[in-house]
PDB file of N, CA and C in Angstrom:
ATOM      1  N   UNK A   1      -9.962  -1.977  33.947  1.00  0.00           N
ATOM      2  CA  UNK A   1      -9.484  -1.268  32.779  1.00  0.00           C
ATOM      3  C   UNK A   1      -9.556  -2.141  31.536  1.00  0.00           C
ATOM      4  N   UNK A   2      -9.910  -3.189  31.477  1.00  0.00           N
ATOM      5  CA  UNK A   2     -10.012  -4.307  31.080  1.00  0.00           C
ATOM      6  C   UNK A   2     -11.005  -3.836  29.733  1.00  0.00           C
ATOM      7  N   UNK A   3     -12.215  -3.128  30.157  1.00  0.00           N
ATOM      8  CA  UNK A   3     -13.313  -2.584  29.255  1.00  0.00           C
ATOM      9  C   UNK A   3     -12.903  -1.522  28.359  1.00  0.00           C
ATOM     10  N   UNK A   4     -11.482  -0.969  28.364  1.00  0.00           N
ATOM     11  CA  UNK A   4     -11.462   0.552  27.589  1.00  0.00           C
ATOM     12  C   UNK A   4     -10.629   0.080  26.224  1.00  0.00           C
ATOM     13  N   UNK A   5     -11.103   0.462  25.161  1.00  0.00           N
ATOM     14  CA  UNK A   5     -10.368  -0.034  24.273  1.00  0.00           C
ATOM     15  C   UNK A   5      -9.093   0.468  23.803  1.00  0.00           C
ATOM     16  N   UNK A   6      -8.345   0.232  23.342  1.00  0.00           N
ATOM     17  CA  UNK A   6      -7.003   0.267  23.238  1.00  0.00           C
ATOM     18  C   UNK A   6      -6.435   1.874  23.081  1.00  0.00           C
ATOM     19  N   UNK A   7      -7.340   2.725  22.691  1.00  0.00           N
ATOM     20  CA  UNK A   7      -6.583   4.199  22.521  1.00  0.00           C
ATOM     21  C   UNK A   7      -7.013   4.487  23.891  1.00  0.00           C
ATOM     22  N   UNK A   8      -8.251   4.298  24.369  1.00  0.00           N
ATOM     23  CA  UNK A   8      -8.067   4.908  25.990  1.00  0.00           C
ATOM     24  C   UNK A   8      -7.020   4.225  26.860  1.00  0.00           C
ATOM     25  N   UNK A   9      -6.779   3.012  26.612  1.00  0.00           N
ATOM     26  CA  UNK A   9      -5.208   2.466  27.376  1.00  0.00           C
ATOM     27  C   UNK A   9      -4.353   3.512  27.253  1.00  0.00           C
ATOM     28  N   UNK A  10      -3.860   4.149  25.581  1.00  0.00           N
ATOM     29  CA  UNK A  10      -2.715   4.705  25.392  1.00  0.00           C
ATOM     30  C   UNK A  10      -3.168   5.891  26.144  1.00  0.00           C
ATOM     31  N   UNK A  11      -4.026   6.358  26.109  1.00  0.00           N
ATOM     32  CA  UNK A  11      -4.363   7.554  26.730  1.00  0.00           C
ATOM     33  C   UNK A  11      -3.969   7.555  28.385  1.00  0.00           C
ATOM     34  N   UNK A  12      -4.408   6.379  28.699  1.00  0.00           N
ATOM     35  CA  UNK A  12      -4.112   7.149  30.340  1.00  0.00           C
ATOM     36  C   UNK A  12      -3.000   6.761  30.509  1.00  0.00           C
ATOM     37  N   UNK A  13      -2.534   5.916  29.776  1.00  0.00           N
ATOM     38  CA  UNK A  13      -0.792   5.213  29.928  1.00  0.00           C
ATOM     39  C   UNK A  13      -0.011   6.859  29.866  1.00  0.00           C
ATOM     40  N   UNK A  14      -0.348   7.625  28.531  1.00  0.00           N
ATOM     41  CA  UNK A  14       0.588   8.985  27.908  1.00  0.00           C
ATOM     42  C   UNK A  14       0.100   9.951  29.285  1.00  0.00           C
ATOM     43  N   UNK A  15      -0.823   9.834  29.909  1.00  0.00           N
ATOM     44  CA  UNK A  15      -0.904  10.877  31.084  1.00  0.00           C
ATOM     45  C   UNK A  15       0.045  10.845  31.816  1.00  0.00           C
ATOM     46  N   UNK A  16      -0.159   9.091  32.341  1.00  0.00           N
ATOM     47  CA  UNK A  16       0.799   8.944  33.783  1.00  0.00           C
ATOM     48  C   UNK A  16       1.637   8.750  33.384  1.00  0.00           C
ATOM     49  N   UNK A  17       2.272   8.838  32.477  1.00  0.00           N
ATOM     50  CA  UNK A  17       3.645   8.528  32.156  1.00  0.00           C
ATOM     51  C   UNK A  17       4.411  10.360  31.855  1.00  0.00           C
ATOM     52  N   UNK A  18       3.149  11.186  31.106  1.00  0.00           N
ATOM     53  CA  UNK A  18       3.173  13.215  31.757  1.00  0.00           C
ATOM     54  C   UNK A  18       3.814  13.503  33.070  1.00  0.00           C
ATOM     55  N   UNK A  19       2.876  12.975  33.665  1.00  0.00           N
ATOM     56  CA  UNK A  19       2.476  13.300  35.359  1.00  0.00           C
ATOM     57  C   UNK A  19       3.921  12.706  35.800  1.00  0.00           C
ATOM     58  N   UNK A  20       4.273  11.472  35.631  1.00  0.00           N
ATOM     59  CA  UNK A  20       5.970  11.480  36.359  1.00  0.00           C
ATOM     60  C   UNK A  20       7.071  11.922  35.419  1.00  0.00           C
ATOM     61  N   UNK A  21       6.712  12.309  34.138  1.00  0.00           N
ATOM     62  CA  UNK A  21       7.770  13.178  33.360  1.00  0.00           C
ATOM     63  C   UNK A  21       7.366  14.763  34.532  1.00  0.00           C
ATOM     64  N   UNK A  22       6.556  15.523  34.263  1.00  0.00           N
ATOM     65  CA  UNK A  22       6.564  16.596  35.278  1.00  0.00           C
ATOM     66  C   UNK A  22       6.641  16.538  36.705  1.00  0.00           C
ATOM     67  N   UNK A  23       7.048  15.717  37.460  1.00  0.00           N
ATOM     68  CA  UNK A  23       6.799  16.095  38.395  1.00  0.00           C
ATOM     69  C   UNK A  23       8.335  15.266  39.033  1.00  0.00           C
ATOM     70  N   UNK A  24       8.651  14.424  38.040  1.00  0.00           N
ATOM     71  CA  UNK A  24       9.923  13.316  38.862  1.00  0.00           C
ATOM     72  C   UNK A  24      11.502  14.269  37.981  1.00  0.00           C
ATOM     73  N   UNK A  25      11.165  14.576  37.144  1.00  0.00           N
ATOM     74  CA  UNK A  25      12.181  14.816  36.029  1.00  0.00           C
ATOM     75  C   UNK A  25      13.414  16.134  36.238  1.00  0.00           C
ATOM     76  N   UNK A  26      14.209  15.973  37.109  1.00  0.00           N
ATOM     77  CA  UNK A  26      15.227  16.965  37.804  1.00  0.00           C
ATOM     78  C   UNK A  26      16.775  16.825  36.830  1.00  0.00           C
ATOM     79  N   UNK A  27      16.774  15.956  36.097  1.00  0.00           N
ATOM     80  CA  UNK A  27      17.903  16.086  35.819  1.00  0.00           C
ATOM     81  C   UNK A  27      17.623  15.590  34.095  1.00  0.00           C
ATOM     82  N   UNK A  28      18.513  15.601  33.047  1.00  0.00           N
ATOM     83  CA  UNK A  28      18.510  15.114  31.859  1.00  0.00           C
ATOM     84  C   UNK A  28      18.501  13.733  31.680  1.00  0.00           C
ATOM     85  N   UNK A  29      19.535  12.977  32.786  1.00  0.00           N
ATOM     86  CA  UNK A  29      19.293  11.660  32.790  1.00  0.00           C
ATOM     87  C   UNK A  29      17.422  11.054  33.103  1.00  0.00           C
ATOM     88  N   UNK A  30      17.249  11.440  33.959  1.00  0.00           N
ATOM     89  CA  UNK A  30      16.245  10.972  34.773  1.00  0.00           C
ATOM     90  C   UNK A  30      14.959  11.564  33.957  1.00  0.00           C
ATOM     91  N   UNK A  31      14.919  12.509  32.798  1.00  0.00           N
ATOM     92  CA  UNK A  31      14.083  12.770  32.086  1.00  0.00           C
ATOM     93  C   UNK A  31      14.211  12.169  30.880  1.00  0.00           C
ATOM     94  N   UNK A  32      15.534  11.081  30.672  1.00  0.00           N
ATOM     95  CA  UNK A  32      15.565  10.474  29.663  1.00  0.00           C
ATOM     96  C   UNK A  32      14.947   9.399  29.732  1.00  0.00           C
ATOM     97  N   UNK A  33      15.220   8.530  31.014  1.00  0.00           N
ATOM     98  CA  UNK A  33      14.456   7.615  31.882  1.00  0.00           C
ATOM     99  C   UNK A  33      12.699   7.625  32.156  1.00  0.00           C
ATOM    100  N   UNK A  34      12.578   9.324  31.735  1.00  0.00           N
ATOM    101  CA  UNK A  34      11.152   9.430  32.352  1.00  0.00           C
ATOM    102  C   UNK A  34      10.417   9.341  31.035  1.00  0.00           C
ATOM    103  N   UNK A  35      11.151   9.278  29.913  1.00  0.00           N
ATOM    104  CA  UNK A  35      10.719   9.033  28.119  1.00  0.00           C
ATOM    105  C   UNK A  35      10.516   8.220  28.141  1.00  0.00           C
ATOM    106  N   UNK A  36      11.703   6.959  27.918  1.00  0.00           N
ATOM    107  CA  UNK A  36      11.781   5.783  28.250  1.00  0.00           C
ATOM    108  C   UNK A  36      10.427   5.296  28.537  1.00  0.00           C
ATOM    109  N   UNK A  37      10.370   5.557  29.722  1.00  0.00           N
ATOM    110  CA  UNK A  37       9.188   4.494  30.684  1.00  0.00           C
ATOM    111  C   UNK A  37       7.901   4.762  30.148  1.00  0.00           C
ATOM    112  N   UNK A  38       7.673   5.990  29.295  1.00  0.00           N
ATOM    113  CA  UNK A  38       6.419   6.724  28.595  1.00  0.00           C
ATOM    114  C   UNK A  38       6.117   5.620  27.314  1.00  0.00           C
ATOM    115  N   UNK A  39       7.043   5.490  26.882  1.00  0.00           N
ATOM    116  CA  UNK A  39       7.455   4.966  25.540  1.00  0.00           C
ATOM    117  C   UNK A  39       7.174   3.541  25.616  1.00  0.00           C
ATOM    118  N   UNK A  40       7.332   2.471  27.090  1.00  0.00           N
ATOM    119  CA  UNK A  40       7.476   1.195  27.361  1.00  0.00           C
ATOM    120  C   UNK A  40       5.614   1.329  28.076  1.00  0.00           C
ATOM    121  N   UNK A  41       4.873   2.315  28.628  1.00  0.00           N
ATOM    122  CA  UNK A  41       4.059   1.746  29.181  1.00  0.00           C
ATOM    123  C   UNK A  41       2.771   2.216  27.714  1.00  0.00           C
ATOM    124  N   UNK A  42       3.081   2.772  26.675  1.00  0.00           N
ATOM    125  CA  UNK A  42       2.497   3.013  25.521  1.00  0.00           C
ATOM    126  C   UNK A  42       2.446   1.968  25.184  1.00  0.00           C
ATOM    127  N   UNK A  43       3.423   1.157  24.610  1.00  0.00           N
ATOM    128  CA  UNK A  43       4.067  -0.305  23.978  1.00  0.00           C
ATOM    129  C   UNK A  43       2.964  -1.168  25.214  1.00  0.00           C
ATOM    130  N   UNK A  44       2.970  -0.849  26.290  1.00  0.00           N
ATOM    131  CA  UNK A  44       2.731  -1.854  26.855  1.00  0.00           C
ATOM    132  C   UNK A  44       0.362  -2.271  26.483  1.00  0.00           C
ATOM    133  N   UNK A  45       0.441  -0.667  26.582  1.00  0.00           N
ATOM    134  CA  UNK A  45      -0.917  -0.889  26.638  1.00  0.00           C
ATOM    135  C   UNK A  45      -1.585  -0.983  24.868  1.00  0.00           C
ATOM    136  N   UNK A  46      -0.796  -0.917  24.419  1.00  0.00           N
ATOM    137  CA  UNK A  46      -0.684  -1.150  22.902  1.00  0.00           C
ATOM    138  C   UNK A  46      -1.355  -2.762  23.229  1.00  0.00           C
ATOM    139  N   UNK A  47      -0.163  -3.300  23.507  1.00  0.00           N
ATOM    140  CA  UNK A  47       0.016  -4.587  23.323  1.00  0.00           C
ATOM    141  C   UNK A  47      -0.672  -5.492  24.212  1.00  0.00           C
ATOM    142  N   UNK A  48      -1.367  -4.955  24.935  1.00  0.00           N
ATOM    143  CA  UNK A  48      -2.562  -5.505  26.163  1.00  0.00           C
ATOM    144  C   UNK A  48      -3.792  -5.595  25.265  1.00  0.00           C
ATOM    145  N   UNK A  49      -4.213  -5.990  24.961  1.00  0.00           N
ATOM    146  CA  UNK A  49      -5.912  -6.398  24.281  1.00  0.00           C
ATOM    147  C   UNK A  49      -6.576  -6.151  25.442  1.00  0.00           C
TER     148      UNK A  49
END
């Protein structure tokens, strides 16, 4: 993943971070949690060169 430049990071980061907002997200807490982690693996691939 090393080769994709930084908006395709955010891109598949904002999917899988979709994919366990829909599919994990049963309660308000745990969909606040499921933001959260959307929000930290964005930041993350942001910040990955």
């Amino acid at each position: 993943m090393s080769g994709l430049p930084k908006r395709g990071k955010l891109l598949i980061a904002v999917l899988i971070g979709a994919a366990f907002t829909l599919s994990a997200c049963a309660t308000v807490k745990g969909l606040g949690r499921d933001i959260q982690s959307v929000g930290q693996a964005g930041s993350d691939a942001i910040n990955n060169n």
